[in-house]
C-alpha atoms as a PDB file:
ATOM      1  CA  UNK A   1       8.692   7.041 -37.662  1.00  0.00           C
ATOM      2  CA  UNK A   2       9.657   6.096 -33.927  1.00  0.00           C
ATOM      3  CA  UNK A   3       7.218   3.464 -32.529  1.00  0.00           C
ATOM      4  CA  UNK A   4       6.596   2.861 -28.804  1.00  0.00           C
ATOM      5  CA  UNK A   5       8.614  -0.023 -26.882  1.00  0.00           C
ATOM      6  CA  UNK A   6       5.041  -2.143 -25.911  1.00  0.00           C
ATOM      7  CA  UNK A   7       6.719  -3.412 -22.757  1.00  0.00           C
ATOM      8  CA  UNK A   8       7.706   0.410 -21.966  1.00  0.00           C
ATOM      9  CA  UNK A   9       3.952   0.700 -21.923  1.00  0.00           C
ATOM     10  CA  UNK A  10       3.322  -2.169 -19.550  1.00  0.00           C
ATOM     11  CA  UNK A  11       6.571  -1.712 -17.619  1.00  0.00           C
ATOM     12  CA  UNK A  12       5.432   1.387 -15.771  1.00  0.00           C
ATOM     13  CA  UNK A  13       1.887  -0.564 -14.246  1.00  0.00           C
ATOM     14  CA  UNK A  14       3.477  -3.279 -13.355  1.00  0.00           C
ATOM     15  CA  UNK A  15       6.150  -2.315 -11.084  1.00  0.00           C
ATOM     16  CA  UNK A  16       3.846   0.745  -9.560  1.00  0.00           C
ATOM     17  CA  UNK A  17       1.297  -2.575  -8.922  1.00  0.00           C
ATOM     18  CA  UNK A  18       4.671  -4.493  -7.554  1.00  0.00           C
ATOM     19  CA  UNK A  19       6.377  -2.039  -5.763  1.00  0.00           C
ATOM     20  CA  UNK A  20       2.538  -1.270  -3.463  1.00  0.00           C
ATOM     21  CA  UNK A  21       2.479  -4.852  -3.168  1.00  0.00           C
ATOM     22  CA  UNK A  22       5.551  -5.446  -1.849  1.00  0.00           C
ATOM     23  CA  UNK A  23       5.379  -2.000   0.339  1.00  0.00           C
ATOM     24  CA  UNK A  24       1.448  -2.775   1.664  1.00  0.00           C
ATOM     25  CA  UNK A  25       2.582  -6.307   2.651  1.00  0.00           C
ATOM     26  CA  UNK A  26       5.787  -5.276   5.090  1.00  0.00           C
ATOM     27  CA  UNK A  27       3.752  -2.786   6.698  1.00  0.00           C
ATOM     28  CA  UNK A  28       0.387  -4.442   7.197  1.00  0.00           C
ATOM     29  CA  UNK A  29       2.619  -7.789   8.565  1.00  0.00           C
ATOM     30  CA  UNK A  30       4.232  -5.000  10.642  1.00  0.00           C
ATOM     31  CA  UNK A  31       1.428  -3.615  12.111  1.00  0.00           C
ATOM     32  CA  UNK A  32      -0.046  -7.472  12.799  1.00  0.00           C
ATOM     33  CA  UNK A  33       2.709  -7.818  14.864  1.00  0.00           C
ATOM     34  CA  UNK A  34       3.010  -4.998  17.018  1.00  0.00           C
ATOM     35  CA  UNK A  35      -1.116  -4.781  17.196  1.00  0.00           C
ATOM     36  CA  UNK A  36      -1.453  -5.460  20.710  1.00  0.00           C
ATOM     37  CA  UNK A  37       1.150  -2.825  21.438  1.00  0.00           C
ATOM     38  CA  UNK A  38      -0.793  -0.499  19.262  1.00  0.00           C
ATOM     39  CA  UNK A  39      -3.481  -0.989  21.211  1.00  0.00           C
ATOM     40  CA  UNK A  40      -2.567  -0.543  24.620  1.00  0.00           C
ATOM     41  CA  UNK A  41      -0.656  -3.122  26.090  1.00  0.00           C
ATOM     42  CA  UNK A  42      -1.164  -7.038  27.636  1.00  0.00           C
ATOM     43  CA  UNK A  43      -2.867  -5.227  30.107  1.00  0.00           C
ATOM     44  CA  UNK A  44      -5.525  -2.856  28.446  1.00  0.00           C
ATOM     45  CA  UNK A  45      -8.970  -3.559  28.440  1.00  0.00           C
ATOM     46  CA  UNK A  46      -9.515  -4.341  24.708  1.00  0.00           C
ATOM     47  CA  UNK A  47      -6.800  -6.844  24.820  1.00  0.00           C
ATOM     48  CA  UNK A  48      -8.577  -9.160  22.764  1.00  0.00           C
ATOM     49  CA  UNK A  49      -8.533  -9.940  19.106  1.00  0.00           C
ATOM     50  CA  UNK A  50     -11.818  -9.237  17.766  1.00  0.00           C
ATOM     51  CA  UNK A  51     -10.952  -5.548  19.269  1.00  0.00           C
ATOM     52  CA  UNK A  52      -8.828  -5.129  16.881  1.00  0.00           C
ATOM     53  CA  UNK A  53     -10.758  -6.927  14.176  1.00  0.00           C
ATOM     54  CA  UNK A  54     -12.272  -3.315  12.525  1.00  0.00           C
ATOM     55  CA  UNK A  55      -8.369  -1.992  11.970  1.00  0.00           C
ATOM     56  CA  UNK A  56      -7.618  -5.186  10.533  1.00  0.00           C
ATOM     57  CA  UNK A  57     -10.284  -5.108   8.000  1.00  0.00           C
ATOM     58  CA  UNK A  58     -10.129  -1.307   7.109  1.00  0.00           C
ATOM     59  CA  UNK A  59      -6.134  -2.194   6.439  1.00  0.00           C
ATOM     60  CA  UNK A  60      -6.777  -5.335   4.141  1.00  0.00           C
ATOM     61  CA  UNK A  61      -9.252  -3.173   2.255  1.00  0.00           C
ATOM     62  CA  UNK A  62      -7.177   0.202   1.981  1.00  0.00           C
ATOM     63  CA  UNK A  63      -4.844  -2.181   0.926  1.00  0.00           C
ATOM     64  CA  UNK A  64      -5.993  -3.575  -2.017  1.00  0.00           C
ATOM     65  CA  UNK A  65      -7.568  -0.176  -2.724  1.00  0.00           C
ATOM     66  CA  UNK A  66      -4.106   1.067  -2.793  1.00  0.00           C
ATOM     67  CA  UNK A  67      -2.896  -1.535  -5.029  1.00  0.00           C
ATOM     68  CA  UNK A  68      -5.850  -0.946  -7.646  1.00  0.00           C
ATOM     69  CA  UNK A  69      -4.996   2.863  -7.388  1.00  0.00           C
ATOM     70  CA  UNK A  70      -1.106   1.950  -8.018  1.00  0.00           C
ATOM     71  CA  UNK A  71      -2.051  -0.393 -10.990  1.00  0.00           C
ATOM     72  CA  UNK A  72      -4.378   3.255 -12.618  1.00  0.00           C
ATOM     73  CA  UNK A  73      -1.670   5.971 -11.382  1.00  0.00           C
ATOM     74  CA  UNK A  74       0.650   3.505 -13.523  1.00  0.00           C
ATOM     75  CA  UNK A  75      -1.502   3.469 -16.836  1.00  0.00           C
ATOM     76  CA  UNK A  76      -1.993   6.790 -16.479  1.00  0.00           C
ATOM     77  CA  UNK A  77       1.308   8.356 -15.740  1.00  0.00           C
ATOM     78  CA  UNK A  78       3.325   5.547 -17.455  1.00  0.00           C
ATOM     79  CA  UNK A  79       6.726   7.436 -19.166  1.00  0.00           C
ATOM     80  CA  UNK A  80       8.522   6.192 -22.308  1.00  0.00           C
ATOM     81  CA  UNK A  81      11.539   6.626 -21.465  1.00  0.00           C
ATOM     82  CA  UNK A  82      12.207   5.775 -18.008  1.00  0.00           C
ATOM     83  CA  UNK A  83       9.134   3.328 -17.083  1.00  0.00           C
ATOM     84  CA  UNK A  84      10.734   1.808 -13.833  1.00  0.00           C
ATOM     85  CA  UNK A  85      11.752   5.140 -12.224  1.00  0.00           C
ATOM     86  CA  UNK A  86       7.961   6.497 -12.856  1.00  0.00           C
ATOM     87  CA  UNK A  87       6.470   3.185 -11.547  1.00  0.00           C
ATOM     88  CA  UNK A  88       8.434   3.389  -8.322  1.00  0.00           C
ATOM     89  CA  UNK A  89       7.636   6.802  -8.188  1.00  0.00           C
ATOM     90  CA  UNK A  90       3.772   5.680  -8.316  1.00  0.00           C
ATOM     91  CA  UNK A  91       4.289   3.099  -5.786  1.00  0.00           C
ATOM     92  CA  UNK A  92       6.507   5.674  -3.537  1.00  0.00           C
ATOM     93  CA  UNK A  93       3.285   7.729  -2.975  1.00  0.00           C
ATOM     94  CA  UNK A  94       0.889   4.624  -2.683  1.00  0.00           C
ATOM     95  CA  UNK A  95       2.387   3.126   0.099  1.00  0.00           C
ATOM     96  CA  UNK A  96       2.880   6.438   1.439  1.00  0.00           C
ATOM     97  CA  UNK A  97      -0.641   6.809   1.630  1.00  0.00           C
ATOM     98  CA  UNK A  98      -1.627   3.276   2.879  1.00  0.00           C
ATOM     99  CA  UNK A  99       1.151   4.173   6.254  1.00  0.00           C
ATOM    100  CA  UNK A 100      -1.250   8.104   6.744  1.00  0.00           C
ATOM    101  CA  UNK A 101      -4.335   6.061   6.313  1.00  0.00           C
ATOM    102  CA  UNK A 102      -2.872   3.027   8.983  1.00  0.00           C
ATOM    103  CA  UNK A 103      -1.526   5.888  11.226  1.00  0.00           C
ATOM    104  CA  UNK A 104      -5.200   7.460  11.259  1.00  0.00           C
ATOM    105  CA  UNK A 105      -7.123   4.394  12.025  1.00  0.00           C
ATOM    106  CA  UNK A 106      -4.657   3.426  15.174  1.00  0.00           C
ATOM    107  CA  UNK A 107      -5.152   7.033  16.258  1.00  0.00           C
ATOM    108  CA  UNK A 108      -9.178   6.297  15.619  1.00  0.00           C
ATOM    109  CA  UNK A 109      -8.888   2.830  17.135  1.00  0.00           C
END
């Protein structure tokens, strides 16, 4: 009888959880930086931080939204036999998501 590989089973969540963490971080830092860019300029009339305060928030808590929806996608579609190719997968299409949602509320900003 052929018993599961327990870290197959916890291989999949954690690098879905790893790979949004790592993807959510480089494009929320990215967006920090070009912020006043994205919203119009050193010269546009919402120039100032707190402006740009609601986008902020909205991306810190899609964010960890996305990473709690990584860490599920991962228990639920873990694979025994290739858990790192499913959990990249899982993280693929998180991060994925976070950049439509980020693209929607600069559009909505």
């Amino acid at each position: 009888m052929a018993t599961a590989r327990p870290t197959a089973a916890l291989l999949t969540p954690l690098v879905a959880a790893a790979g949004t963490a790592v993807g959510v971080l480089v494009l929320y830092f990215g967006q920090r930086a070009l912020a006043p860019v994205l919203a119009g300029g050193r010269g546009s009339v919402c120039a100032q931080p707190d402006c740009m305060l609601g986008v902020g928030v909205w991306l810190i808590v899609g964010g960890f939204l996305m990473l709690v929806v990584s860490l599920l996608a991962g228990v639920v579609f873990r694979d025994r036999d290739r858990p790192v190719r499913r959990g990249l997968f899982v993280a693929l299409w998180c991060v994925v998501a976070y950049f439509v949602e980020s693209v929607v509320l600069w559009i909505l900003a």
